[in-house]
Protein backbone atom coordinates (compact mmCIF):
# COMPACT_ATOMS: atom_id res chain seq x y z
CA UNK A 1 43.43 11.54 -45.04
CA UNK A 2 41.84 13.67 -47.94
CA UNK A 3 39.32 14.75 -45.69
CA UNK A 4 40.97 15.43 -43.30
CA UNK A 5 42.58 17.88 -45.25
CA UNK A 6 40.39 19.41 -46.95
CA UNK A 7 38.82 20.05 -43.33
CA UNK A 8 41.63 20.97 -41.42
CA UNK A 9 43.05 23.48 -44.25
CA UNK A 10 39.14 24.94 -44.14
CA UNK A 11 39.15 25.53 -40.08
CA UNK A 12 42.76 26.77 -40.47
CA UNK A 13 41.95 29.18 -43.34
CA UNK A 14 39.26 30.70 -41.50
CA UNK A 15 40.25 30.93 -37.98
CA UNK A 16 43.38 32.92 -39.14
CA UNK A 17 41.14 35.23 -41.85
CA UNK A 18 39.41 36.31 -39.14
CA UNK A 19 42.30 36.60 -36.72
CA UNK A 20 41.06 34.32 -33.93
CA UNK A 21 43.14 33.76 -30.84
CA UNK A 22 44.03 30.23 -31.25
CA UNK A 23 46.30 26.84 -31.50
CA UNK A 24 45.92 23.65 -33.03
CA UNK A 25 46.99 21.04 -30.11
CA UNK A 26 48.03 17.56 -30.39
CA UNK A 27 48.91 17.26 -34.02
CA UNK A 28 51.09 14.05 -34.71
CA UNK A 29 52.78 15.43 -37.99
CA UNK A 30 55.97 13.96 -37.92
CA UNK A 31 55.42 11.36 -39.19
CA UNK A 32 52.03 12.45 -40.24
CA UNK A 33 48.99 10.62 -38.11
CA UNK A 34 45.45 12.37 -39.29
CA UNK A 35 42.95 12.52 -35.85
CA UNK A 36 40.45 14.44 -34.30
CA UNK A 37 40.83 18.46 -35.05
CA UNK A 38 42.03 19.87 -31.36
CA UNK A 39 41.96 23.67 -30.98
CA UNK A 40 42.82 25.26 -27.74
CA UNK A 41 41.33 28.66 -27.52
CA UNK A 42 41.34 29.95 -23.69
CA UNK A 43 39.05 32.96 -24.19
CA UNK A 44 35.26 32.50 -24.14
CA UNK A 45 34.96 35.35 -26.69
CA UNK A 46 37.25 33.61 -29.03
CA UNK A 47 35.73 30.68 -28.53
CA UNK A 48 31.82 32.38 -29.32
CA UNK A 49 33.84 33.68 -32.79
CA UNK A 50 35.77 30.21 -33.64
CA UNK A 51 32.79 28.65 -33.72
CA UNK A 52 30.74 31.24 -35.51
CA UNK A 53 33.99 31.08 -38.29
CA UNK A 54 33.78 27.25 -38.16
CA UNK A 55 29.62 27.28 -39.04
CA UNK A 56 27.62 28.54 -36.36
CA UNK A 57 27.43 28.03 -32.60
CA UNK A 58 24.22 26.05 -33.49
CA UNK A 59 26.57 22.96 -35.36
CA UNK A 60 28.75 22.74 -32.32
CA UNK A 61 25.58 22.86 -30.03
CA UNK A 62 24.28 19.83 -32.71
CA UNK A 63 27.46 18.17 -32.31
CA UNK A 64 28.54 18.57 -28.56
CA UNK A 65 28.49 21.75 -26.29
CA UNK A 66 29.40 20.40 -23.33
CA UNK A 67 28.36 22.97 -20.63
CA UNK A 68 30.01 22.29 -18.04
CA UNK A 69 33.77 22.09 -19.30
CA UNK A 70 32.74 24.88 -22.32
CA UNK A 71 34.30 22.15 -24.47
CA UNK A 72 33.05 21.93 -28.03
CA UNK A 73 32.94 19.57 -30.54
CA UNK A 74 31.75 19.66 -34.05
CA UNK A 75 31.36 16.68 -36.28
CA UNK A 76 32.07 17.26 -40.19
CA UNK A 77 32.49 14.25 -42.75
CA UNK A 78 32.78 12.25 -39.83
CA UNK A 79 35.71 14.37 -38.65
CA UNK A 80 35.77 15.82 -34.83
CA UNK A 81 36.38 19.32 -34.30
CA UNK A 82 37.27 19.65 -30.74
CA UNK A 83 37.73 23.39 -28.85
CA UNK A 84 39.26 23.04 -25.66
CA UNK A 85 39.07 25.94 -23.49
CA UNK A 86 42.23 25.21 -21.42
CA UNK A 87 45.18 22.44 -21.21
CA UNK A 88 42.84 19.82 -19.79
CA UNK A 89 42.36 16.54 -19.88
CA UNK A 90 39.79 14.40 -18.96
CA UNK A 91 39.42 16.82 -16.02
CA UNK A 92 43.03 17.12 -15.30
CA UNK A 93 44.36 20.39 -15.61
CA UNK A 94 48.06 20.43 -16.92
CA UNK A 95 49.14 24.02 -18.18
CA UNK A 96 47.68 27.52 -18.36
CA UNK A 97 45.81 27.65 -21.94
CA UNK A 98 46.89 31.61 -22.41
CA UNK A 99 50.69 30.81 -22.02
CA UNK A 100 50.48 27.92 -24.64
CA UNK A 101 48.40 30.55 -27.27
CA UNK A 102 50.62 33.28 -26.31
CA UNK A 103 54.00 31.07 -27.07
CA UNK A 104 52.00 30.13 -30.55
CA UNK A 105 54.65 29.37 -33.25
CA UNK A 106 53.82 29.77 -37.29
CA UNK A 107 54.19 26.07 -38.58
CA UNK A 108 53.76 24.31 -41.98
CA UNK A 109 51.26 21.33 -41.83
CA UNK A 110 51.04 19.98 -45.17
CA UNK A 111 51.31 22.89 -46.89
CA UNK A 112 49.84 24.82 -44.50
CA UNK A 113 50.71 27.05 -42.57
CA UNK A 114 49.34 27.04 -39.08
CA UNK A 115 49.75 28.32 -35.13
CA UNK A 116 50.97 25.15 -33.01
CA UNK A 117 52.29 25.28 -29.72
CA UNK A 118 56.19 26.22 -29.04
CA UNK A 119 58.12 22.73 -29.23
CA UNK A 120 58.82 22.71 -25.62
CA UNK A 121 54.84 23.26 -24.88
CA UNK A 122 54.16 20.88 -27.66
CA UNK A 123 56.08 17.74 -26.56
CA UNK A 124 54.36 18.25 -23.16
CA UNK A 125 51.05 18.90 -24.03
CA UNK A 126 51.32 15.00 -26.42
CA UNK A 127 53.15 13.82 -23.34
CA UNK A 128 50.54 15.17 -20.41
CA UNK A 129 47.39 13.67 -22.94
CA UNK A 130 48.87 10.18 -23.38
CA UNK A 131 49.28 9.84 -19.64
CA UNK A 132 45.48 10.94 -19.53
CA UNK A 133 44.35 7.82 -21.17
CA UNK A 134 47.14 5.73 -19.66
CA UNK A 135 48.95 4.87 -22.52
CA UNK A 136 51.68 5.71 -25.17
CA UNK A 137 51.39 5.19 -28.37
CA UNK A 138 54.08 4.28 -31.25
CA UNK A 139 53.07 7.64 -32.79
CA UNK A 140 53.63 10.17 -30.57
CA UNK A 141 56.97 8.90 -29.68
CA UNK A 142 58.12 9.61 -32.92
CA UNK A 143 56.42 13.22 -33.14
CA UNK A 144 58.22 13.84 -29.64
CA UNK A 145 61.39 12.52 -31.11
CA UNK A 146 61.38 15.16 -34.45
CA UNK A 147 59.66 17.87 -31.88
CA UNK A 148 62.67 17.25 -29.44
CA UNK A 149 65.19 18.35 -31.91
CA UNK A 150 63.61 21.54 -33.19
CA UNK A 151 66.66 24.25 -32.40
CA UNK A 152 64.21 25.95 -30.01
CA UNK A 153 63.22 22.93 -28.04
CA UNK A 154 64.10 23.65 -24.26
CA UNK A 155 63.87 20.65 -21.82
CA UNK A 156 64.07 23.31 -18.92
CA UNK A 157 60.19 24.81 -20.51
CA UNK A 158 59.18 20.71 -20.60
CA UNK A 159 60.35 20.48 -16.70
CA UNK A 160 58.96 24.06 -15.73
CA UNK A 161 55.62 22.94 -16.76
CA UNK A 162 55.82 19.63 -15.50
CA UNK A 163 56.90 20.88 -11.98
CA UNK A 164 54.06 23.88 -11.54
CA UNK A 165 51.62 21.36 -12.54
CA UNK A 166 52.59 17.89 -10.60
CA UNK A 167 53.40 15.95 -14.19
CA UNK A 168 57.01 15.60 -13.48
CA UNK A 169 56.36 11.42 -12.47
CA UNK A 170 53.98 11.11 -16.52
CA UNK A 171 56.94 13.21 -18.39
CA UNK A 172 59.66 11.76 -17.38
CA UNK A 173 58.41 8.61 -18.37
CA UNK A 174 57.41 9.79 -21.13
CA UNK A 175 60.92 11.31 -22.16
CA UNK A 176 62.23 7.51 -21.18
CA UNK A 177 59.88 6.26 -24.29
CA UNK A 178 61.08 8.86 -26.49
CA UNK A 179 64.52 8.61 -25.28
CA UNK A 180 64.47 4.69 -26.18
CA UNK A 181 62.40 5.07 -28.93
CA UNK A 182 59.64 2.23 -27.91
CA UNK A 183 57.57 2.18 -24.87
CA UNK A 184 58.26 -1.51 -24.05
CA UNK A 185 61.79 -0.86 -23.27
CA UNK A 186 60.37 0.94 -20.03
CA UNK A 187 61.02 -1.72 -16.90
CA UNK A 188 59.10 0.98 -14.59
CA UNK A 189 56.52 2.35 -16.33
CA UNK A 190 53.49 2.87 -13.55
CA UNK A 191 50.85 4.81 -15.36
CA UNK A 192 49.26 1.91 -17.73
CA UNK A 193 47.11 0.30 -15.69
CA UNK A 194 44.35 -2.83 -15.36
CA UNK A 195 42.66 -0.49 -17.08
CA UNK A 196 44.56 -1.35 -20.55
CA UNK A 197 45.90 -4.86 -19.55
CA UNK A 198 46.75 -5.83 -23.21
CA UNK A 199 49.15 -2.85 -23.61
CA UNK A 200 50.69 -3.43 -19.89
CA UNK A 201 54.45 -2.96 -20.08
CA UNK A 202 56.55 -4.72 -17.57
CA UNK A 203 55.88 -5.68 -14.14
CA UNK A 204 53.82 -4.18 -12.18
CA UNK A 205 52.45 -4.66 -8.32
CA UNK A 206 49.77 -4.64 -6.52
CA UNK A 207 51.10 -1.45 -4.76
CA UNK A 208 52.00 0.34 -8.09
CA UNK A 209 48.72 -0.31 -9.11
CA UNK A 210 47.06 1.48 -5.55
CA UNK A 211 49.53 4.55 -6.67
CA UNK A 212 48.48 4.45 -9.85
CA UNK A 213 44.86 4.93 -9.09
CA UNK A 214 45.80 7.66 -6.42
CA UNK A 215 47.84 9.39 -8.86
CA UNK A 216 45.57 9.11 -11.73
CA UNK A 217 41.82 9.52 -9.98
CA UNK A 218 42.64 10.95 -6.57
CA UNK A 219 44.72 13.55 -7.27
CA UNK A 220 43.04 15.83 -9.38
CA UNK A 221 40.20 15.80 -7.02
CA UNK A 222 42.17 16.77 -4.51
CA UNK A 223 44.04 19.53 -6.66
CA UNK A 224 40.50 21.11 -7.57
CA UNK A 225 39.91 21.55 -3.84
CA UNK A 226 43.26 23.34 -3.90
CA UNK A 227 45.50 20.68 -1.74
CA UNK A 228 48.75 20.14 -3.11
């Protein structure tokens, strides 16, 4: 946890000295649960000066410049530094990067003080990336729970979101967890799959499974080719 920090006060310090266009995205900090650095920064330039602020394009292309998504990753005291150049996960494209850096709210991590996404864009964002990877975990039902009752929290930003970008089915079951405060209290909860059969929660089908995989594989195909 001392590492990480040392290294996330670092990156913070100089992304904002040098006024770079920018978010730290899926930080568990309530309670506090130390993981890979995420950054969303939509605009390539930004992106060319983040990493020039963070130690040179030339450690990120050492660490992981991955071409074809322009994400970035750079490894430091066995620490990941991620830059994501949009809302996306694992291909799946959930919310418009510029809106979530534009709607950027001044936070206090630990003593310091950082940009992190509006509460509303911040519960979705945790709740859009566990769905990615087909689980929940204990920890970010707890962030979601503190992030919830921020005084600016808006459920109608959560469910805007969720609607322009087909995650209304992943967030609402998502705001069932939170609401009950453990994931196994969920009798229909369809995203975990075969894929993580020692974390399944409750019953589920051989059909829910065939919708599963449609929802989960299928459909952003299908989105990128611009069928809704």
């Amino acid at each position: 946890m001392d590492d990480w920090l040392k290294i996330f006060g670092w990156a913070n310090r100089r992304l904002q000295q040098r006024s770079v266009e920018h978010v730290f995205v899926k930080l568990l900090r309530d309670p506090f649960k130390p993981t890979d650095i995420d950054l969303l920064i939509p605009d390539p330039h930004e992106q060319e000066r983040a990493m020039e602020a963070l130690g040179g394009r030339e450690l990120f292309a050492r660490g992981g410049l991955l071409e074809g998504s322009r994400r970035a990753i750079l490894r430091l005291r066995n620490l990941d530094i991620d830059i994501y150049p949009d809302a996306c996960w694992g291909g799946l494209k959930v919310a418009e990067g510029a809106e979530i850096v534009e709607r950027r709210q001044l936070k206090n991590v630990l003593g310091e003080n950082a940009y992190l996404p509006s509460p509303a864009d911040d519960f979705y964002l945790i709740a859009t990336h566990a769905y990615s990877h087909l689980n929940i975990r204990r920890g970010e039902i707890k962030n979601c729970r503190a992030i919830a009752s921020d005084a600016s929290f808006s459920w109608e930003r959560v469910w805007e979101l969720a609607s322009r970008f087909g995650m209304t089915g992943p967030v609402k079951i998502f705001a069932e967890a939170v609401d009950n405060g453990h994931a196994s209290k969920i009798p229909n909860w369809k995203v975990l799959s075969f894929f993580h059969t020692h974390k399944m929660v409750g019953k589920i089908g051989t059909s829910e499974l065939i919708s599963d995989f449609l929802w989960h594989f299928v459909r952003p195909i299908t989105r990128s080719l611009g069928v809704r």
